[in-house]
C-alpha atoms as a PDB file:
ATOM      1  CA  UNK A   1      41.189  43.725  56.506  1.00  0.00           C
ATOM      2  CA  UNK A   2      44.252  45.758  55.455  1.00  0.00           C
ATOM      3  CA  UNK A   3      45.259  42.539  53.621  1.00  0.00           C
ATOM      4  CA  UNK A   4      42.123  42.728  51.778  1.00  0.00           C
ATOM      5  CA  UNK A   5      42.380  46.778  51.354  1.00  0.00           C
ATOM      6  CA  UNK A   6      46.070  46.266  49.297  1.00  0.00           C
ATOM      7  CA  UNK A   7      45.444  42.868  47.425  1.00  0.00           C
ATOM      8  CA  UNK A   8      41.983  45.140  45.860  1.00  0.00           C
ATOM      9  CA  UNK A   9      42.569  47.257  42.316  1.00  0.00           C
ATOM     10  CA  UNK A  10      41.306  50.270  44.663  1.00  0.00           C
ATOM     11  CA  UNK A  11      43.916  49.933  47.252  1.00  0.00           C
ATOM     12  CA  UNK A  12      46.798  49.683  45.371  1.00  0.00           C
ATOM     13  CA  UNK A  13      45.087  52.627  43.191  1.00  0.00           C
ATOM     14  CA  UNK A  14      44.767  54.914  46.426  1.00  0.00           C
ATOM     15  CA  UNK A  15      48.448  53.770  47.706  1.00  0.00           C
ATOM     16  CA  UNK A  16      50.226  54.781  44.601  1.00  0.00           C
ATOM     17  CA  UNK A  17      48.059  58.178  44.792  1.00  0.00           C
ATOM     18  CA  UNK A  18      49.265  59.032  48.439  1.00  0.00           C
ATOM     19  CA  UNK A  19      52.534  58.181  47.702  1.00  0.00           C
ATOM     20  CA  UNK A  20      52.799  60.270  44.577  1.00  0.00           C
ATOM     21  CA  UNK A  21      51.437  63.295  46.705  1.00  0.00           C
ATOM     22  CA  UNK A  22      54.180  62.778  49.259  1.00  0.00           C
ATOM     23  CA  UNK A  23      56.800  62.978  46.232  1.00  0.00           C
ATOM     24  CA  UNK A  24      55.057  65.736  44.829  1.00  0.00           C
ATOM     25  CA  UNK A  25      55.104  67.482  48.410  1.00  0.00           C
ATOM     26  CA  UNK A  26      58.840  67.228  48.573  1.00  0.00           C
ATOM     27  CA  UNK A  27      59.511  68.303  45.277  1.00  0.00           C
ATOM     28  CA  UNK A  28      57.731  71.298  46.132  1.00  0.00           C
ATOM     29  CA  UNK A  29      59.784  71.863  48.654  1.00  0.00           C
ATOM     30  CA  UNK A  30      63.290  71.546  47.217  1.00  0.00           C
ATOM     31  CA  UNK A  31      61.946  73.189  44.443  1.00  0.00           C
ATOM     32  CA  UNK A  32      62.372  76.080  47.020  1.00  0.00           C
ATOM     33  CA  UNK A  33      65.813  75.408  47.833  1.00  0.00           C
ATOM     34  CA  UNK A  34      67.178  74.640  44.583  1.00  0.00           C
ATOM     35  CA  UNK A  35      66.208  78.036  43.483  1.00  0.00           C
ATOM     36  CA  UNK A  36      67.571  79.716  45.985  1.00  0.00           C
ATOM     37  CA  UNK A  37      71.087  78.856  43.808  1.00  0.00           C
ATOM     38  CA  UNK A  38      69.875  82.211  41.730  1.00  0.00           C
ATOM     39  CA  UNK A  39      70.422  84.146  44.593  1.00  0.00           C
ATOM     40  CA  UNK A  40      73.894  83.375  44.782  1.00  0.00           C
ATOM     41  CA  UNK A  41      76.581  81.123  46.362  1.00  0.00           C
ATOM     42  CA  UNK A  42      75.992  81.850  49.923  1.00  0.00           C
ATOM     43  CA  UNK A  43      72.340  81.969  50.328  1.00  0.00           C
ATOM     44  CA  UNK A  44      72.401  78.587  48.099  1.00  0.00           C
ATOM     45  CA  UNK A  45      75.218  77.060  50.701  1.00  0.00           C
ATOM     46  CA  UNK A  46      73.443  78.391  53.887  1.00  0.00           C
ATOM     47  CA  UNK A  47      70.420  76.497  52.215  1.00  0.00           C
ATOM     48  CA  UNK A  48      72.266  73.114  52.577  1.00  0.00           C
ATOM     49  CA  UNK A  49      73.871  73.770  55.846  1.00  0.00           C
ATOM     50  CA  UNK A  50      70.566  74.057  57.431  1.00  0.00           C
ATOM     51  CA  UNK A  51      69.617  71.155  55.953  1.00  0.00           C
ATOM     52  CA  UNK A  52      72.637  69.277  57.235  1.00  0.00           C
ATOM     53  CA  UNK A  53      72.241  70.532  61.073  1.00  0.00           C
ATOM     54  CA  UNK A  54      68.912  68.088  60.840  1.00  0.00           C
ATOM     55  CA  UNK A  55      71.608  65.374  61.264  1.00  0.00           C
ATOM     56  CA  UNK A  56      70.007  61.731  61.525  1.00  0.00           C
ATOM     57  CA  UNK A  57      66.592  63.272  60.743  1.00  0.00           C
ATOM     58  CA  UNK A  58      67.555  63.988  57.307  1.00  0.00           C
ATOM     59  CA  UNK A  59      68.495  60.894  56.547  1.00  0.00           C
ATOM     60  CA  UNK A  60      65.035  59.361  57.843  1.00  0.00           C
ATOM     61  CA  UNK A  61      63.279  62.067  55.423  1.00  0.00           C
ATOM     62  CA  UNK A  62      65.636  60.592  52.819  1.00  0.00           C
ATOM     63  CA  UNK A  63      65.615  56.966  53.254  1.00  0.00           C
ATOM     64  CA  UNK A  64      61.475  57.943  53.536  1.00  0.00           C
ATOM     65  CA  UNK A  65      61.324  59.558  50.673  1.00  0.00           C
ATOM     66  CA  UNK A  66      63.031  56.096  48.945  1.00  0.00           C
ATOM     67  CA  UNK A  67      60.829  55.033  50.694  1.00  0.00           C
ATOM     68  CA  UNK A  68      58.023  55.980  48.898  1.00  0.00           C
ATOM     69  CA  UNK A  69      59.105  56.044  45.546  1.00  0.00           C
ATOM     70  CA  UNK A  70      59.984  51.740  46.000  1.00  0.00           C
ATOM     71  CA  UNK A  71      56.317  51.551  47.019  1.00  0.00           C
ATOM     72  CA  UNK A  72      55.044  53.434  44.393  1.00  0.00           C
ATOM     73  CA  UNK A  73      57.021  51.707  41.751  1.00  0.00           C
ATOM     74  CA  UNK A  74      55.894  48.553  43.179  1.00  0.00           C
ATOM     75  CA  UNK A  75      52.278  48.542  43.569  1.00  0.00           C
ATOM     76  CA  UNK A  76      51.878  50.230  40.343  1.00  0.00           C
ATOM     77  CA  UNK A  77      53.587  46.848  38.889  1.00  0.00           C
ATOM     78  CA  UNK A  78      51.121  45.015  40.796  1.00  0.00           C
ATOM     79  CA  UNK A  79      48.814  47.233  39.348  1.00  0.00           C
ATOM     80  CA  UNK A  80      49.766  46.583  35.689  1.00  0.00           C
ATOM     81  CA  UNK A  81      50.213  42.919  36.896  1.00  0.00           C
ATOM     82  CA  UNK A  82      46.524  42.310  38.333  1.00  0.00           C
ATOM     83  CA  UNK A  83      44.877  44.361  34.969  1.00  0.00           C
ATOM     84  CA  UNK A  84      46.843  41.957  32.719  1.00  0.00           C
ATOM     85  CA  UNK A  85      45.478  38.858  34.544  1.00  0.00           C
ATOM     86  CA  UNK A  86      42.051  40.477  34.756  1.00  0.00           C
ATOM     87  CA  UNK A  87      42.023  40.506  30.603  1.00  0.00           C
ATOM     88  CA  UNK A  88      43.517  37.257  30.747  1.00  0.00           C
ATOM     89  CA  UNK A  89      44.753  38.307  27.170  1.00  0.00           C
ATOM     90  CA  UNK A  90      47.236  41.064  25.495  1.00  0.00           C
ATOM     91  CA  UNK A  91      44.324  43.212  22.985  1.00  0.00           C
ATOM     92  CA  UNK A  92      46.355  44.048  19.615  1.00  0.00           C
ATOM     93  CA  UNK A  93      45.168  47.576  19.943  1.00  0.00           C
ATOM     94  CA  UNK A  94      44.952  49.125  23.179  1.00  0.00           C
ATOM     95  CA  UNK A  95      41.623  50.295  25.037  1.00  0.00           C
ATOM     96  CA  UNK A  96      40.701  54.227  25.084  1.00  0.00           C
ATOM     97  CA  UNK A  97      43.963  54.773  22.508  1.00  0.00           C
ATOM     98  CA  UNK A  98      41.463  57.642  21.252  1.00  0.00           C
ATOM     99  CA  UNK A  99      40.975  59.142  24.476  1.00  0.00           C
ATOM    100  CA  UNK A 100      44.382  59.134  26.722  1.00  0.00           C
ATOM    101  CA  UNK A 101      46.402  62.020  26.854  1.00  0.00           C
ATOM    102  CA  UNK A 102      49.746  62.020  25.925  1.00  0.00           C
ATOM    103  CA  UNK A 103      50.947  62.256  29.379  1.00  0.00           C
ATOM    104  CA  UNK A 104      49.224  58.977  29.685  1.00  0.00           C
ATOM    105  CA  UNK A 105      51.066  57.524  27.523  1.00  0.00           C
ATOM    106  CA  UNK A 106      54.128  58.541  28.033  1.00  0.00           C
ATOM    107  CA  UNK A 107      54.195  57.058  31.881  1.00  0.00           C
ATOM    108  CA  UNK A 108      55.620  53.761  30.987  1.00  0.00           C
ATOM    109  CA  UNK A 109      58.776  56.189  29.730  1.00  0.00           C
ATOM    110  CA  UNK A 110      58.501  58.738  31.979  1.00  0.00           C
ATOM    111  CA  UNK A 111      58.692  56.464  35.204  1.00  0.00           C
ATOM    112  CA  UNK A 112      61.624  54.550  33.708  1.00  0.00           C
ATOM    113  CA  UNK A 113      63.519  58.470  33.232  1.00  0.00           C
ATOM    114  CA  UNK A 114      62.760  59.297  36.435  1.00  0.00           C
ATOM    115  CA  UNK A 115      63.910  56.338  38.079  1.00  0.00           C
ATOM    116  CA  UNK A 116      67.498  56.165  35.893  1.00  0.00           C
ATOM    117  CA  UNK A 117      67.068  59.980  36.864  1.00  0.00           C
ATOM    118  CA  UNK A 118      66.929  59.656  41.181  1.00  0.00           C
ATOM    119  CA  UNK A 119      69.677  56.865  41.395  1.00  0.00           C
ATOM    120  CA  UNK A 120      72.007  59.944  39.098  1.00  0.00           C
ATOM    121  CA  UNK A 121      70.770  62.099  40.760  1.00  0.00           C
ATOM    122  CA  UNK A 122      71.736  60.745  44.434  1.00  0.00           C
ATOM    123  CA  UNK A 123      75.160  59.712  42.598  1.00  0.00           C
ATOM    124  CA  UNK A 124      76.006  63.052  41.860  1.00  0.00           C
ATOM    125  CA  UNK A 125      74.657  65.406  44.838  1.00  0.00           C
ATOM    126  CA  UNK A 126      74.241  63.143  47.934  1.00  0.00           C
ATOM    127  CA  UNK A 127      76.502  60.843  47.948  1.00  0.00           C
ATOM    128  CA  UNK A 128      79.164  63.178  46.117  1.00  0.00           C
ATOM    129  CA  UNK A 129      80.571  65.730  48.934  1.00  0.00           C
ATOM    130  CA  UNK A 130      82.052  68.994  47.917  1.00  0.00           C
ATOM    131  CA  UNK A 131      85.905  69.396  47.911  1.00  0.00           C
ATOM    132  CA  UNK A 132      88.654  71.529  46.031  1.00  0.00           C
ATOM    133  CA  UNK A 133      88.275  69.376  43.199  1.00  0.00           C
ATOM    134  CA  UNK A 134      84.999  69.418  42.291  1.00  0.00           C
ATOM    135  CA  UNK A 135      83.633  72.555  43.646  1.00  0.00           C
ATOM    136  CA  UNK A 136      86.299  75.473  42.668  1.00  0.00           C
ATOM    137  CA  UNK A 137      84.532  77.792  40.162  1.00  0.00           C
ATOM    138  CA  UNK A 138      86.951  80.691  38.623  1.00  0.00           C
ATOM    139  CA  UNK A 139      89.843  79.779  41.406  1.00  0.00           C
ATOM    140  CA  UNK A 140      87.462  79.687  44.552  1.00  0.00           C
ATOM    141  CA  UNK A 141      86.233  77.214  46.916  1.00  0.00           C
ATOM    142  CA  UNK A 142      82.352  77.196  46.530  1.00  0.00           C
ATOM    143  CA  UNK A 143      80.931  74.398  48.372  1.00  0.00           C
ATOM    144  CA  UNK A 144      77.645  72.351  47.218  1.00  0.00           C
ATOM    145  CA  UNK A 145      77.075  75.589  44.820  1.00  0.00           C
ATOM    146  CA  UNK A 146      80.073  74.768  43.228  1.00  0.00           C
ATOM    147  CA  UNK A 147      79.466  71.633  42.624  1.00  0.00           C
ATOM    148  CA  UNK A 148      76.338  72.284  41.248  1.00  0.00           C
ATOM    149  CA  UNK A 149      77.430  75.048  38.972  1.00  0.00           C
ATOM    150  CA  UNK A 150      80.194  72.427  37.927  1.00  0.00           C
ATOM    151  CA  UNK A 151      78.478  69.369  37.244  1.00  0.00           C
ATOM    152  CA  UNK A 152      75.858  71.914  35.034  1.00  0.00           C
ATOM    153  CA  UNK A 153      78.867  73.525  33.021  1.00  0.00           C
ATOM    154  CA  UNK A 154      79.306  69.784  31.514  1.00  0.00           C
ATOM    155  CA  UNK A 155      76.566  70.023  28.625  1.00  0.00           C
ATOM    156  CA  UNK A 156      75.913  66.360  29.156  1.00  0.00           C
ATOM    157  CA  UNK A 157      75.094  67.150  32.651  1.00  0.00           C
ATOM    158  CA  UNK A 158      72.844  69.835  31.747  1.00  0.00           C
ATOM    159  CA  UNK A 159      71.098  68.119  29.194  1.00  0.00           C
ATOM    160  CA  UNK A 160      70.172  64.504  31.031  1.00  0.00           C
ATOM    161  CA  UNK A 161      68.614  66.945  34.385  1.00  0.00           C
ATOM    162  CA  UNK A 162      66.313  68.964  31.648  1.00  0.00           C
ATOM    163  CA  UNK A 163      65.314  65.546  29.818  1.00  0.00           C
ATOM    164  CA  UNK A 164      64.404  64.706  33.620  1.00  0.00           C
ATOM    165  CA  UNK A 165      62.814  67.625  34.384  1.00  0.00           C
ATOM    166  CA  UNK A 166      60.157  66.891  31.128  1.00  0.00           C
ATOM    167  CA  UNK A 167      59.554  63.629  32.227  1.00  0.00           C
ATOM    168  CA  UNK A 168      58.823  64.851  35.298  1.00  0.00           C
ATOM    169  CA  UNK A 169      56.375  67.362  34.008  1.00  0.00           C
ATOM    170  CA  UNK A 170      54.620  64.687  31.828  1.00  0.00           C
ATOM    171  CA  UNK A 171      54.539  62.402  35.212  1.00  0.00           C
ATOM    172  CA  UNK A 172      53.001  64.853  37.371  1.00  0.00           C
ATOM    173  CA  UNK A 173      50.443  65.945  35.038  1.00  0.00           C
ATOM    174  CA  UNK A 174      48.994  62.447  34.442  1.00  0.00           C
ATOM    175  CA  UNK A 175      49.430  62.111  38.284  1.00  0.00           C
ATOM    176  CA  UNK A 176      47.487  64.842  39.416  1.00  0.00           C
ATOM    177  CA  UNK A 177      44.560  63.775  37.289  1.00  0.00           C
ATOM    178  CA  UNK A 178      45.456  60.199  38.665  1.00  0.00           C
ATOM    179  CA  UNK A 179      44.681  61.326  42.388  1.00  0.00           C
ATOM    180  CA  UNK A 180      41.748  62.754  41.104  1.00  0.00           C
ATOM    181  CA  UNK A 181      40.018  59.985  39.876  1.00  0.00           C
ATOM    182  CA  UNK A 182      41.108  57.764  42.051  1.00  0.00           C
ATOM    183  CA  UNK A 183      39.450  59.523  45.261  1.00  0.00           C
ATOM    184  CA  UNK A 184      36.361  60.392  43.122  1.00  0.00           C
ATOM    185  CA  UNK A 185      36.502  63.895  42.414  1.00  0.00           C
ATOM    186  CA  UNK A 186      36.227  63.639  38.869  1.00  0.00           C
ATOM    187  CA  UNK A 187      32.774  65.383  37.767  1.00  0.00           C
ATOM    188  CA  UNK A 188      31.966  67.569  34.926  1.00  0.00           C
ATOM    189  CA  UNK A 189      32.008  70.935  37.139  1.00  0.00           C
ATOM    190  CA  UNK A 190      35.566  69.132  38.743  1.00  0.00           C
ATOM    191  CA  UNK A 191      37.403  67.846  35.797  1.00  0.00           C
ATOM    192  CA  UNK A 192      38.312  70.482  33.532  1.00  0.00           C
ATOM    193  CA  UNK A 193      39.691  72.822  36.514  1.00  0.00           C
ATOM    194  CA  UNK A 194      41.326  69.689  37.467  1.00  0.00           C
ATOM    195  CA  UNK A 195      43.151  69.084  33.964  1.00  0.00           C
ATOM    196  CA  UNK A 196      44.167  72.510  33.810  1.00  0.00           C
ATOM    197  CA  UNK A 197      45.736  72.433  37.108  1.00  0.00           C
ATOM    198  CA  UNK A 198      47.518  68.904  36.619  1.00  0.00           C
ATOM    199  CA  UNK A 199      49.316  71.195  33.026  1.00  0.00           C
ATOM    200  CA  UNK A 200      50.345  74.070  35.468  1.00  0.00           C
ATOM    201  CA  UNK A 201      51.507  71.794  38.280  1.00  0.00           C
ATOM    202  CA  UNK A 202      53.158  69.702  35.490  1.00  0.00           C
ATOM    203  CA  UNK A 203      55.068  72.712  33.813  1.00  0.00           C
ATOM    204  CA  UNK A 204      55.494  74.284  36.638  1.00  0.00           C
ATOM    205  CA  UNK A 205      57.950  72.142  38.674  1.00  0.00           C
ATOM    206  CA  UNK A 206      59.521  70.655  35.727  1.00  0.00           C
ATOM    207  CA  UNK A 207      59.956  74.542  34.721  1.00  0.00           C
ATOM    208  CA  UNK A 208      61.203  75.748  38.114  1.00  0.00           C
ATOM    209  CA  UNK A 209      63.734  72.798  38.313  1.00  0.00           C
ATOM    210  CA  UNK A 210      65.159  72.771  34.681  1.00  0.00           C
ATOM    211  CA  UNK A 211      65.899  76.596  34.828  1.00  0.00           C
ATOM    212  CA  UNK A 212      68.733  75.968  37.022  1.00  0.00           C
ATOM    213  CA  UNK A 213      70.811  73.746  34.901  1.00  0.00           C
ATOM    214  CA  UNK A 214      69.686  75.890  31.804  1.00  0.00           C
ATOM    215  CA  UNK A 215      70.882  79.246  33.994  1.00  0.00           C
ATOM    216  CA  UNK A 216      74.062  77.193  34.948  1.00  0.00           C
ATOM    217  CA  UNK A 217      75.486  76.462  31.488  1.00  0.00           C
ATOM    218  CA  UNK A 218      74.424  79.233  29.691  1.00  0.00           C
ATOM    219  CA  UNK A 219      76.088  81.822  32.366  1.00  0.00           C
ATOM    220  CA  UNK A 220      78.544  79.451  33.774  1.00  0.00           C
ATOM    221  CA  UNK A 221      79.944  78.646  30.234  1.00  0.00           C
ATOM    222  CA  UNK A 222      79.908  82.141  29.125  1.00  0.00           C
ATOM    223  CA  UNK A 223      82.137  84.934  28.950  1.00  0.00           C
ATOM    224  CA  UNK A 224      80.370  85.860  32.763  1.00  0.00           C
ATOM    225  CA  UNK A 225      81.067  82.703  34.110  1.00  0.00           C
ATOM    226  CA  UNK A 226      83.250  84.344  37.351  1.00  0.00           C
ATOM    227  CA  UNK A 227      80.134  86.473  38.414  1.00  0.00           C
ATOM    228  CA  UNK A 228      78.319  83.166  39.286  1.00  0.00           C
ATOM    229  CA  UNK A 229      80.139  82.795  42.651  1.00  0.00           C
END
């Protein structure tokens, strides 16, 4: 039966909309953290030294989160696989061009960012510890903030996280409405409060997560920068 459930176009459908929930669950949640770097370097390091006395159980949320995100990206291959075979043929011009929202679109793009984006992103913060090097701002020792305020000084750095951040925002909204349809809750009372809130959760999180590196390098890089730590 569950063989059944994942080889139909609704299964993999309803797996890739759970599994975006449970990425867009955490994101809400270190959403929370990583704006706790506006308050400062020590509420932002006490932030990740809670984190750390989880021990092996971060490391399960981690490698569940990866989790996720490889199952996502896979069934909605098989997804894209099983339509293809369905049409048996490529159409020249593609169906409902008039009628999918740019967010739509834009997923093929979007999903490739984001993954390019989360193996960086690991590269630089999780796998990358803290040390004199890499985490001294204006002569002191700063810890993870540091590092953060350091590795969003570099404009480069800046720049690829707030590229990210849109693609996120584009993913999300189409996502949202995604989950929507996908359970059945698309009606005409249902859908336009649903669109709306699939722009606001969109913005929102890619908003709340590119103001950091945008606060970063614009204070961190200006005549201020010493009254970051």
């Amino acid at each position: 039966m569950l063989k059944k459930y994942l080889s139909s176009s609704i299964g993999k459908k309803q797996i890739v909309a759970l599994t975006g929930l449970a990425m867009v669950l955490f994101l809400l949640a270190h959403l929370a953290g990583n704006l706790l770097i506006f308050k400062g370097a020590d509420a932002y390091n006490a932030y990740a030294a809670a984190l750390k006395e989880f021990g092996a159980l971060l490391w399960v949320a981690r490698l569940g989160l990866i989790a996720m995100f490889f199952i996502h990206f896979v069934f909605i291959f098989l997804l894209v696989k099983q339509n293809r075979q369905a049409r048996g043929v490529q159409y020249s011009e593609p169906l409902h061009a008039n009628t999918r929202s740019l967010s739509t679109k834009l997923m093929p793009v979007s999903g490739t960012i984001l993954l390019a984006y989360i193996i960086t992103h690991l590269m630089d913060f999780t796998f990358t510890h803290s040390n004199i090097a890499n985490a001294t701002v204006c002569g002191d020792y700063l810890g993870l903030y540091g590092l953060v305020v350091n590795h969003f000084s570099n404009p480069f750095g800046s720049l690829w996280y707030v590229i990210a951040m849109f693609a996120v925002g584009f993913h999300l909204t189409h996502a949202v409405q995604s989950v929507a349809q996908t359970f059945g809750w698309n009606n005409s009372k249902y859908t336009p409060f649903i669109k709306k809130t699939s722009v606001v959760v969109g913005i929102g999180i890619a908003a709340g997560f590119a103001a950091v590196p945008i606060y970063v390098f614009f204070l961190a890089c200006g005549t201020s920068s010493c009254t970051l730590g």
